[in-house]
N, C-alpha and C. Protein backbone atom coordinates (compact mmCIF):
# COMPACT_ATOMS: atom_id res chain seq x y z
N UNK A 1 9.65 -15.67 1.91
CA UNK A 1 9.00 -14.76 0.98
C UNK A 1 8.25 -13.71 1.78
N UNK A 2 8.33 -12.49 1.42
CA UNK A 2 7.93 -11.50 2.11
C UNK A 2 6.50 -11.43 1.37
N UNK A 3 5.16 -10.59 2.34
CA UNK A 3 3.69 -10.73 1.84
C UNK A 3 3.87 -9.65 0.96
N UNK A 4 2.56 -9.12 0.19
CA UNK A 4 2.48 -8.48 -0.61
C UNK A 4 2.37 -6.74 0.03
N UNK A 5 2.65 -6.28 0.96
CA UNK A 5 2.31 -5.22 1.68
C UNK A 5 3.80 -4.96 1.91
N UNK A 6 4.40 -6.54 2.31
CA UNK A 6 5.73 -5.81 2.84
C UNK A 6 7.01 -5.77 1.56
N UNK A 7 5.96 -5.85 0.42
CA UNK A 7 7.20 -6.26 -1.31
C UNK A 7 6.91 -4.80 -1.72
N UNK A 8 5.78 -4.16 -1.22
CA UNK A 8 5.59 -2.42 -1.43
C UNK A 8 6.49 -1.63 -1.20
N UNK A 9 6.73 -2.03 -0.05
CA UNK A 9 7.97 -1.27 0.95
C UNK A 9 9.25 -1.23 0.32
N UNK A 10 9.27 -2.10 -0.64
CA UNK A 10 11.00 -2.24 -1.25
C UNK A 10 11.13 -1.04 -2.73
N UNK A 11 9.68 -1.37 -3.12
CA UNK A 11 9.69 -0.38 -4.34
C UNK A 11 9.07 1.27 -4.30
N UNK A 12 10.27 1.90 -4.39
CA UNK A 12 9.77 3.43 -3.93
C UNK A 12 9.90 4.28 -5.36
N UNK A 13 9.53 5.93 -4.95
CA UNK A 13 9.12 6.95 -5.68
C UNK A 13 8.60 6.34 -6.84
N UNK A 14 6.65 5.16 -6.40
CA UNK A 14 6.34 4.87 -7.22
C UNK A 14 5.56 6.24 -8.09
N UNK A 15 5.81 6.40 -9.27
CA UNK A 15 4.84 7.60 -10.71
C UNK A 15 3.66 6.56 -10.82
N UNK A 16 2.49 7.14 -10.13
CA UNK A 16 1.10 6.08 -11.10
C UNK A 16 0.89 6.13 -12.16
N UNK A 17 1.18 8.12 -13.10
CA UNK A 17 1.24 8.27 -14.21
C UNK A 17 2.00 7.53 -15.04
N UNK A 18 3.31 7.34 -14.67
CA UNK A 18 4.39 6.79 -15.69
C UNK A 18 3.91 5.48 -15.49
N UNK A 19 3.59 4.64 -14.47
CA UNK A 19 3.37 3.53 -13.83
C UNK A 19 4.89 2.58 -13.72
N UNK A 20 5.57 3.75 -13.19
CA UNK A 20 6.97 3.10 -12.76
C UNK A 20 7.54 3.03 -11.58
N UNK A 21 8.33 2.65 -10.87
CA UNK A 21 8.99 2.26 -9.24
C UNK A 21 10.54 2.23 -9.47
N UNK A 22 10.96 2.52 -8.70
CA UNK A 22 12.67 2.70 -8.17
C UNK A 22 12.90 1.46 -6.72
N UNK A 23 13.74 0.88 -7.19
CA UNK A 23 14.64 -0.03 -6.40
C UNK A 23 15.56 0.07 -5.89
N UNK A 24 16.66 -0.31 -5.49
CA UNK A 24 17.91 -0.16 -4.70
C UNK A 24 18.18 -0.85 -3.99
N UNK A 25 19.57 -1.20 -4.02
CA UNK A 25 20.13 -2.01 -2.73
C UNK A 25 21.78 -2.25 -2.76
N UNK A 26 22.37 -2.37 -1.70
CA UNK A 26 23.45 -2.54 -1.51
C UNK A 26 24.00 -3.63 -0.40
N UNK A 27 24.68 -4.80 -0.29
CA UNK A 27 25.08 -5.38 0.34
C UNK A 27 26.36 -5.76 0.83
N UNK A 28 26.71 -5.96 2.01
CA UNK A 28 27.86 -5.82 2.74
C UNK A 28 28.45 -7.29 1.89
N UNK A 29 29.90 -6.99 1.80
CA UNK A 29 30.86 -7.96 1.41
C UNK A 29 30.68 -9.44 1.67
N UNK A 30 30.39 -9.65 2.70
CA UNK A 30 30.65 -11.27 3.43
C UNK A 30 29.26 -11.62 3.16
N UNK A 31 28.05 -11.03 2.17
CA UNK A 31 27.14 -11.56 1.93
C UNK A 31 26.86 -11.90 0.05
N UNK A 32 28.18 -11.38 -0.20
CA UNK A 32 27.73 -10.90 -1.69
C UNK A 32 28.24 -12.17 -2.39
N UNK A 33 27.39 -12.78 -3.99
CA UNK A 33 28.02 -13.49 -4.71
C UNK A 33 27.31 -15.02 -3.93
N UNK A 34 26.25 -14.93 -3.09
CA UNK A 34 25.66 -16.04 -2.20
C UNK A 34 24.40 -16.37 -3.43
N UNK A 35 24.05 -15.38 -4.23
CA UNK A 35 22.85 -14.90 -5.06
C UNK A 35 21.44 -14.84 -4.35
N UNK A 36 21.86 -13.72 -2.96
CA UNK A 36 21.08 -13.67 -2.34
C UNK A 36 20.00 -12.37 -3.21
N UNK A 37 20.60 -10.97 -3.27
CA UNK A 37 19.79 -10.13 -4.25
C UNK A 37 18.78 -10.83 -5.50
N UNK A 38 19.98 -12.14 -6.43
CA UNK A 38 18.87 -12.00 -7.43
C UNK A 38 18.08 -12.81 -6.85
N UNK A 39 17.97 -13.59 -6.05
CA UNK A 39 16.17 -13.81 -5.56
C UNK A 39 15.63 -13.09 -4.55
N UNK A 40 15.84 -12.31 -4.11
CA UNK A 40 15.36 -11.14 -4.02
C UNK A 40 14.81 -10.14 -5.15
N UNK A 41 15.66 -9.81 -5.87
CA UNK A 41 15.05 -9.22 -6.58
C UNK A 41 14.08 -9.66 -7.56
N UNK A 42 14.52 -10.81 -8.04
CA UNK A 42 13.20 -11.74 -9.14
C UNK A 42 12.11 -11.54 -8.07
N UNK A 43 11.79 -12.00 -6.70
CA UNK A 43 10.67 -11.87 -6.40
C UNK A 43 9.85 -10.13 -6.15
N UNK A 44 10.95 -9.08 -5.85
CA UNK A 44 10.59 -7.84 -6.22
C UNK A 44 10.15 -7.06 -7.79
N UNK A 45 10.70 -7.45 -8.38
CA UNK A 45 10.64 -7.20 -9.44
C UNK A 45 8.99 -7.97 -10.25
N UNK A 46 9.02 -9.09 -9.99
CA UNK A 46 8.09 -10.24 -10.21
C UNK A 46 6.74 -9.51 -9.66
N UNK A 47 6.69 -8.84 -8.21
CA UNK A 47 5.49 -8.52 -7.80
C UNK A 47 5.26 -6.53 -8.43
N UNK A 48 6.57 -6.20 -8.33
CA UNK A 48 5.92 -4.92 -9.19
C UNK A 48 5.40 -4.87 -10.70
N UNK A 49 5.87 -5.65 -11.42
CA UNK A 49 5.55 -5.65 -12.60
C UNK A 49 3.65 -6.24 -12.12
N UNK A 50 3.76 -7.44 -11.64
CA UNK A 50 2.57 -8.33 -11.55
C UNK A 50 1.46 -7.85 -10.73
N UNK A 51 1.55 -7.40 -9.36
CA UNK A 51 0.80 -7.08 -8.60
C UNK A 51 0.58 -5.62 -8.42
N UNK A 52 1.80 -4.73 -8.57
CA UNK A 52 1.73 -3.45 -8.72
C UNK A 52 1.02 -3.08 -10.05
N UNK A 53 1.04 -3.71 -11.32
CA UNK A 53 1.03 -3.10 -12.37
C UNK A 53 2.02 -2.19 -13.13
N UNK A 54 2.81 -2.06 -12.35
CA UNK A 54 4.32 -1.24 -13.06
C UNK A 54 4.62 -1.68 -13.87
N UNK A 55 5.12 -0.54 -15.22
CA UNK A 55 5.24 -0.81 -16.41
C UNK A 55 7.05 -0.56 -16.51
N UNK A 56 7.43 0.18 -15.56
CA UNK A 56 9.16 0.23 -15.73
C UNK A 56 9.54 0.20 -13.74
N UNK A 57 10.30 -0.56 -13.67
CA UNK A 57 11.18 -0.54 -12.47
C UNK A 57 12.16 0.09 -12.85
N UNK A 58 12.90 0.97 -12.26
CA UNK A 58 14.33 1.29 -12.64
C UNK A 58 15.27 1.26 -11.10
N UNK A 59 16.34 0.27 -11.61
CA UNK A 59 17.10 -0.40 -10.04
C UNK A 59 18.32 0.18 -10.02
N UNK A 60 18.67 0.85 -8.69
CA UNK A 60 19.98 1.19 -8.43
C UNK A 60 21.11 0.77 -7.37
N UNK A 61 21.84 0.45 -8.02
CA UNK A 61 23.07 -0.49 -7.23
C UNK A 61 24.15 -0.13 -7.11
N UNK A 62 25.10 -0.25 -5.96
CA UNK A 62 26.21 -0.39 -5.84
C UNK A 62 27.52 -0.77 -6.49
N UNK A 63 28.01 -0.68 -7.54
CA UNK A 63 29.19 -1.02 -8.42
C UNK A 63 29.38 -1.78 -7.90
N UNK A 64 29.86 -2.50 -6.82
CA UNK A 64 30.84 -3.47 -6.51
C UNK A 64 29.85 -4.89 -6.57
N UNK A 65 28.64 -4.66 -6.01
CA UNK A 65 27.81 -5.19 -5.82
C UNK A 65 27.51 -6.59 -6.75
């Protein structure tokens, strides 16, 4: 589990006004379908909503992904 300083780093062009964050990610083939992202992301997602206060994440992914 990554600390709370380094779960910042994942969520960018945070709006304080809107109180929203942008995500992203893409992973190479020979890692995908392990369900490595969604716990990753439950715990990203988990700390922006919770610790950030963000009221919308909006996540962008890779189609294949």
């Amino acid at each position: 589990m990554c600390s709370d300083s380094a779960m910042h780093e994942h969520v960018w062009n945070v709006n304080v006004e809107r109180t929203s964050g942008e995500l992203g990610y893409g992973l190479v083939p020979e890692f995908r379908g392990l369900g490595l992202m969604r716990e990753a992301l439950l715990a990203i997602t988990r700390h922006g909503f919770d610790a950030m206060k963000l009221g919308v994440l909006e996540a962008f992914t890779e189609r294949s992904n």
